[in-house]
Protein backbone atom coordinates (compact mmCIF):
# COMPACT_ATOMS: atom_id res chain seq x y z
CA UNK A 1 14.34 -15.82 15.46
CA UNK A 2 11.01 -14.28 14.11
CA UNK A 3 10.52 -12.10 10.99
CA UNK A 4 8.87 -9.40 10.04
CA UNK A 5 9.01 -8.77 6.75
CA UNK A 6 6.88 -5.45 4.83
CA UNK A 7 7.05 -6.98 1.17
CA UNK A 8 5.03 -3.66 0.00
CA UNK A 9 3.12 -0.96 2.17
CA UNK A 10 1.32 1.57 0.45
CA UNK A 11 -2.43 2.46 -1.08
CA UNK A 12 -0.79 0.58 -4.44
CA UNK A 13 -0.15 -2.64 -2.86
CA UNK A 14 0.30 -4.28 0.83
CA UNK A 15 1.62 -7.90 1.24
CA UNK A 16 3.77 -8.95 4.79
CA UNK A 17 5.71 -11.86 5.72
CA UNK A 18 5.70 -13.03 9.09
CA UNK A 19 7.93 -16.39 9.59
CA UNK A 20 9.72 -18.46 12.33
CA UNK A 21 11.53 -21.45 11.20
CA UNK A 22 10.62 -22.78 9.20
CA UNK A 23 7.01 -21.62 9.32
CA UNK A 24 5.51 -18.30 7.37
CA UNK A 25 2.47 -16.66 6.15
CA UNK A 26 1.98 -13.87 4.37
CA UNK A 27 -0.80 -10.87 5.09
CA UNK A 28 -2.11 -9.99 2.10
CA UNK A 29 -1.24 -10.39 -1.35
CA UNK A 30 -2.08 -6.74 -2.74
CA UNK A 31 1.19 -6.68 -5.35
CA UNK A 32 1.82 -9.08 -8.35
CA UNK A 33 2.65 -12.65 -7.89
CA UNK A 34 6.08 -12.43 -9.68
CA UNK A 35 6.99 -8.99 -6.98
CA UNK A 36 5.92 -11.83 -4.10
CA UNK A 37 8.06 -14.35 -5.12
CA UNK A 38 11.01 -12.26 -6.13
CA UNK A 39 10.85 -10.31 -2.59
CA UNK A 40 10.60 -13.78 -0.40
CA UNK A 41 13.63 -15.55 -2.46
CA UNK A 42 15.74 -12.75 -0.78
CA UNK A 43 14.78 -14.04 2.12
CA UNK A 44 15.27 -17.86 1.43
CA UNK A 45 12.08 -18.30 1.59
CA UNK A 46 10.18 -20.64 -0.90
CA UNK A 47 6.63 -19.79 -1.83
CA UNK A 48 5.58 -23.25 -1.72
CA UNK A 49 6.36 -23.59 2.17
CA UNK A 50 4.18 -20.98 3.25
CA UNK A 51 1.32 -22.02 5.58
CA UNK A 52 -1.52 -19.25 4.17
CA UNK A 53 -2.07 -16.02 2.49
CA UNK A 54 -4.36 -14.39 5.55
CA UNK A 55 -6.30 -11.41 3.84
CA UNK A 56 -7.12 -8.59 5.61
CA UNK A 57 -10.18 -7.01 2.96
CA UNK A 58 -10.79 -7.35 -0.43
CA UNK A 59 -9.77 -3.87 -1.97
CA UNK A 60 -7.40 -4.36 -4.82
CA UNK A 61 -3.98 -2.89 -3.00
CA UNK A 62 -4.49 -6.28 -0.56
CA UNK A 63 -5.69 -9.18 -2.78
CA UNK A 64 -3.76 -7.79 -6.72
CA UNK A 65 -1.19 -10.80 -6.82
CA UNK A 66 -3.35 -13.43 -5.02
CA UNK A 67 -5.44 -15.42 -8.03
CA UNK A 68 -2.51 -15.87 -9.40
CA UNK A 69 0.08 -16.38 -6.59
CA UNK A 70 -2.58 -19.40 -5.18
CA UNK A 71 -3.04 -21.24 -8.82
CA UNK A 72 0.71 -21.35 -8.81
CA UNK A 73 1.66 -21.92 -5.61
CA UNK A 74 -1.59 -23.47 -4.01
CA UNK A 75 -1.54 -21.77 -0.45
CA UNK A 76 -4.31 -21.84 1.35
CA UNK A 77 -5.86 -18.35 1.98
CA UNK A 78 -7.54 -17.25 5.22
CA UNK A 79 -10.20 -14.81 5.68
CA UNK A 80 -13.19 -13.42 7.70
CA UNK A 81 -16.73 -15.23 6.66
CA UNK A 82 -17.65 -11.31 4.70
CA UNK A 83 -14.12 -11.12 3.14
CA UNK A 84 -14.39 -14.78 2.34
CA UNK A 85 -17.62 -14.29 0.71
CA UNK A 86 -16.27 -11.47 -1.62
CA UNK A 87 -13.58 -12.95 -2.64
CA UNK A 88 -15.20 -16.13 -3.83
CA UNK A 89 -17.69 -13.60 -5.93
CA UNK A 90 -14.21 -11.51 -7.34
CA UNK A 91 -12.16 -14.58 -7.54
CA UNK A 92 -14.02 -17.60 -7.96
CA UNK A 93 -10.96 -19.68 -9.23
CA UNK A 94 -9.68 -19.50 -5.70
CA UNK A 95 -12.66 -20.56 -3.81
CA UNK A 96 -11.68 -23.99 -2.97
CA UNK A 97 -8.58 -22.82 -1.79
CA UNK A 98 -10.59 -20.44 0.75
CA UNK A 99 -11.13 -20.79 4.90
CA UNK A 100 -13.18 -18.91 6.94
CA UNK A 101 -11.05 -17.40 10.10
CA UNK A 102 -13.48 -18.32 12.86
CA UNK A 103 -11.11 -18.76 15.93
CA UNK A 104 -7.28 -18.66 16.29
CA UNK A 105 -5.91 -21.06 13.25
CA UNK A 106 -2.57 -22.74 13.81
CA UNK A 107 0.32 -22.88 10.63
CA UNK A 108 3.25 -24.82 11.83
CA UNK A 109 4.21 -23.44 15.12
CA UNK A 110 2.34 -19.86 14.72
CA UNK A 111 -1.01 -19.39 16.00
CA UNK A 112 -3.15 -16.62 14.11
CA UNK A 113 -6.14 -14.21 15.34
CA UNK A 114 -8.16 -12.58 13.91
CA UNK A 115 -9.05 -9.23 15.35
CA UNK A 116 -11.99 -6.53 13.62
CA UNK A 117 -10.83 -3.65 12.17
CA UNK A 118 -13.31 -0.64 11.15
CA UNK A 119 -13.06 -0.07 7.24
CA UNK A 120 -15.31 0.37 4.41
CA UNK A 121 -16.35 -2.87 3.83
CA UNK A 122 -17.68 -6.14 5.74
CA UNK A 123 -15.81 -8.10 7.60
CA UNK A 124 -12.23 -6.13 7.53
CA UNK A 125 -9.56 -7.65 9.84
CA UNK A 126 -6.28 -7.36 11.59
CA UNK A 127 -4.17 -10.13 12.55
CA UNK A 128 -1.79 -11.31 15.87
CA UNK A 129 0.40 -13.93 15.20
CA UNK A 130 2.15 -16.25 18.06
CA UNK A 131 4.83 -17.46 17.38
CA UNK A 132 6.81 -20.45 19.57
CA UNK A 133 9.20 -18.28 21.33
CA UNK A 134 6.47 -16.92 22.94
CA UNK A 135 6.52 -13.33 21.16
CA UNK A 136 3.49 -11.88 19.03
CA UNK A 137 4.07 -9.61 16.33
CA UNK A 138 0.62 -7.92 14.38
CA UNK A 139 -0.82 -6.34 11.10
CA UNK A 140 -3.07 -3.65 11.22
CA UNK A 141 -3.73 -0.94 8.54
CA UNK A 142 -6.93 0.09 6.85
CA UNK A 143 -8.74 1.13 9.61
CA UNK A 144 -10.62 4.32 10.10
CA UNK A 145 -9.74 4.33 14.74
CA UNK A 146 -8.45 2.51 16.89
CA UNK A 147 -11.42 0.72 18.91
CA UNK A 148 -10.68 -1.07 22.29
CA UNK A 149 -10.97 -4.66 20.26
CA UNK A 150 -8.06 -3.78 17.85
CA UNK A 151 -6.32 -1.96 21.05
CA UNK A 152 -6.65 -5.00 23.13
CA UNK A 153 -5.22 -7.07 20.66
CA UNK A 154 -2.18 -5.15 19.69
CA UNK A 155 -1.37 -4.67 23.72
CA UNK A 156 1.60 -7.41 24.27
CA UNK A 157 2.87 -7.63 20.76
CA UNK A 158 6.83 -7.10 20.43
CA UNK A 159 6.38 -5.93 16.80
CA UNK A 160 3.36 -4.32 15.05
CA UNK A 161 3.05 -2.72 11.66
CA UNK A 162 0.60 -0.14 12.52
CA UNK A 163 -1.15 2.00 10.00
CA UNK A 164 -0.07 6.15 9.49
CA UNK A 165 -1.24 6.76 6.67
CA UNK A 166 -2.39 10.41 6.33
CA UNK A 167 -1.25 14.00 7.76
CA UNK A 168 -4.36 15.43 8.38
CA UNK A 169 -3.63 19.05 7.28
CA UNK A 170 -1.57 17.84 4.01
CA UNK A 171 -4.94 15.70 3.33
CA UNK A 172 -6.61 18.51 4.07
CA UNK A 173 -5.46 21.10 1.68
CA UNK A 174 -4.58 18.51 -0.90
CA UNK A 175 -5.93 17.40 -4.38
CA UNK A 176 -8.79 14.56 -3.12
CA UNK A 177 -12.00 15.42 -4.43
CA UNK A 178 -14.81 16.48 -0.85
CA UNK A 179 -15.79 12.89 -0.71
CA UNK A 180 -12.67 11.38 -0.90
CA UNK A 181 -11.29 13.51 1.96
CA UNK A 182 -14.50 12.48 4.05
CA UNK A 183 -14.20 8.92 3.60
CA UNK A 184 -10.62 8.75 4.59
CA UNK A 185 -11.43 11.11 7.39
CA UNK A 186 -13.82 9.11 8.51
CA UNK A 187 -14.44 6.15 11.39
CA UNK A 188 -14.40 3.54 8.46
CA UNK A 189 -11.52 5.47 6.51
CA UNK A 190 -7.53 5.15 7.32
CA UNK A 191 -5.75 6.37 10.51
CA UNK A 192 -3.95 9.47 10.83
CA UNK A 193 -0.40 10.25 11.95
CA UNK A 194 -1.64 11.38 14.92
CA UNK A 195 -4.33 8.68 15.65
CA UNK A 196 -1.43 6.28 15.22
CA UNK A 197 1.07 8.53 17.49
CA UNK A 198 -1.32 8.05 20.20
CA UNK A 199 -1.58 4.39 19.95
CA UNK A 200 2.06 3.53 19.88
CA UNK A 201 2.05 5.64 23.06
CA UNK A 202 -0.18 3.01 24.74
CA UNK A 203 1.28 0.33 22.97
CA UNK A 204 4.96 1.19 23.77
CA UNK A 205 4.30 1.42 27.05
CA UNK A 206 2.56 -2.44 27.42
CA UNK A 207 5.73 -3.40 25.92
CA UNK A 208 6.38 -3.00 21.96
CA UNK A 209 9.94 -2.40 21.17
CA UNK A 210 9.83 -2.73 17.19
CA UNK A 211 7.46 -0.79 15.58
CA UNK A 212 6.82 -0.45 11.77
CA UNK A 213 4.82 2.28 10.18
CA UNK A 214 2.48 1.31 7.07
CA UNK A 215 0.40 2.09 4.50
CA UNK A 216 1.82 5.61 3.79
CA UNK A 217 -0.21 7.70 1.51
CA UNK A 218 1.83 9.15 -1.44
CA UNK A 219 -0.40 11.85 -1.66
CA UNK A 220 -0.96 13.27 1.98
CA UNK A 221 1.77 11.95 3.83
CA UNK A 222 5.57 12.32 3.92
CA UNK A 223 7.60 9.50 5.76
CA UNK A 224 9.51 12.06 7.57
CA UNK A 225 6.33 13.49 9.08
CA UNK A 226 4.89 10.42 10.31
CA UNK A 227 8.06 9.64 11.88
CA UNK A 228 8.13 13.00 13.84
CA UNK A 229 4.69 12.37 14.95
CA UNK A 230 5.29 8.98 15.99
CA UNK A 231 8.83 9.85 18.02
CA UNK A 232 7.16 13.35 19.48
CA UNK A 233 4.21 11.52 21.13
CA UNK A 234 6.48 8.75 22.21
CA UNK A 235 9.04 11.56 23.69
CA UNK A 236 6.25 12.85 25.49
CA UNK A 237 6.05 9.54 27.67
CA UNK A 238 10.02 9.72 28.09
CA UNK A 239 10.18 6.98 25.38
CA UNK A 240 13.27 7.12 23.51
CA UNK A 241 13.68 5.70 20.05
CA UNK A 242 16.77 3.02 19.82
CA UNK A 243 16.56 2.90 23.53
CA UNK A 244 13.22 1.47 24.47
CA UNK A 245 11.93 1.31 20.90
CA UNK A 246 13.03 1.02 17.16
CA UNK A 247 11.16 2.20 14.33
CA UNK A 248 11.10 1.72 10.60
CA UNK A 249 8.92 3.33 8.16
CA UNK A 250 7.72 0.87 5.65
CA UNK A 251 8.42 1.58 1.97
CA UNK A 252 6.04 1.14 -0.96
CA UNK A 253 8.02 -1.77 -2.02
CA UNK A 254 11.31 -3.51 -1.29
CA UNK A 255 10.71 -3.64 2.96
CA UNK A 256 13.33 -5.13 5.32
CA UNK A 257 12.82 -7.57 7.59
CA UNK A 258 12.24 -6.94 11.29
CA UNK A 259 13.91 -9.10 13.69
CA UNK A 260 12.09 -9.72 16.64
């Protein structure tokens, strides 16, 4: 049995579980190090067993909790070579504790890749993980489109959480300053309800039954919205949710696992 587990989704903090077994990881530690721990005790899951934090970036809503979730736990954290680089200049406690993703890295029975993700910084990243049954599951938010790398590497995956993180007209008429609204509009900003809609349609289709929708805006998005999005596109390829797919939208904090 594999997990999925959305700790906290949302531009105030993101941290996943992924486990099987007896093996787990988290992606991302973006909340504090006490919300961590408390979240993966309900899941019987000690902090100490996990097999590496795997960071996605290094904005403050991924990495919050991690300086002091690795001096107290001492997991060993996983990045790109850029996101490795910037957190050993932001967090310099942790950098012994630091490895640079450059092909697949195997925790336990799980098997992790790396996959680029467009975002405004260097080195931003998305992450399949295999686990022993022979299912994948991925995490991928923070990402301004969907480019065939990130496609490719979501295609086959039983469960994704998948970034919706905006309705473009509530952004749109909303509060954000001009430049704001640009960079989150933009190829290196976050993905859209719709931009997401149309992935899961491809995705779906190649064979995704459990999908999980993440990194909600507060501000210019409403869970009910993405939702419709999501099922409408999926409707339009005679895809029926609870039938040939689930979905769950993925709180700001206190997730549910995701059997898979």
């Amino acid at each position: 049995m594999s997990r999925l587990f959305p700790i906290a989704s949302s531009s105030s903090g993101n941290c996943t579980y992924i486990g099987h077994g007896k093996d787990g990881i988290l992606v991302d530690a973006g909340i504090s190090c006490k919300g961590i721990a408390d979240a993966l005790s309900l899941g019987a899951v000690d902090p100490k067993t996990l097999g590496g934090i795997f960071i996605t970036h290094e904005h403050t809503d991924h990495i919050q909790g991690l300086r002091v979730f690795v001096k107290k736990y001492q997991v060993p954290v996983f990045a790109s070579r850029l996101t490795a680089n910037a957190l050993t200049a932001e967090i310099p406690e942790i950098e012994d504790h630091i490895h640079i993703v450059e092909g697949d890295v195997a925790v336990g029975d799980m098997t992790i890749h790396r996959f680029a993700t467009s975002h405004d910084c260097e080195g931003s990243s998305g992450y399949v993980i295999s686990l022993p049954d022979g299912k994948k599951c991925a995490v991928c938010t923070d990402l301004g489109f969907v480019s065939e790398e990130v496609h490719a590497a979501l295609t086959g995956c039983a469960a994704v959480l998948f970034e919706s993180n905006h309705d473009v007209a509530m952004l749109q008429k909303g509060s954000y300053p001009p430049h704001l609204k640009t960079r989150i509009l933009s190829d290196k900003g976050h993905l859209s309800n719709t931009a997401c809609a149309k992935e899961l349609q491809r995705l779906v289709e190649s064979g995704t039954t459990r999908i999980v929708l993440g990194h909600l805006s507060r501000e210019n998005n409403l869970p009910e919205i993405a939702k419709s999005s999501a099922t409408a596109a999926l409707m339009d390829k005679g895809l029926i949710e609870d039938e040939d797919y689930t979905l769950y939208i993925a709180p700001p904090k206190n997730g549910k696992a995701i059997i898979f």
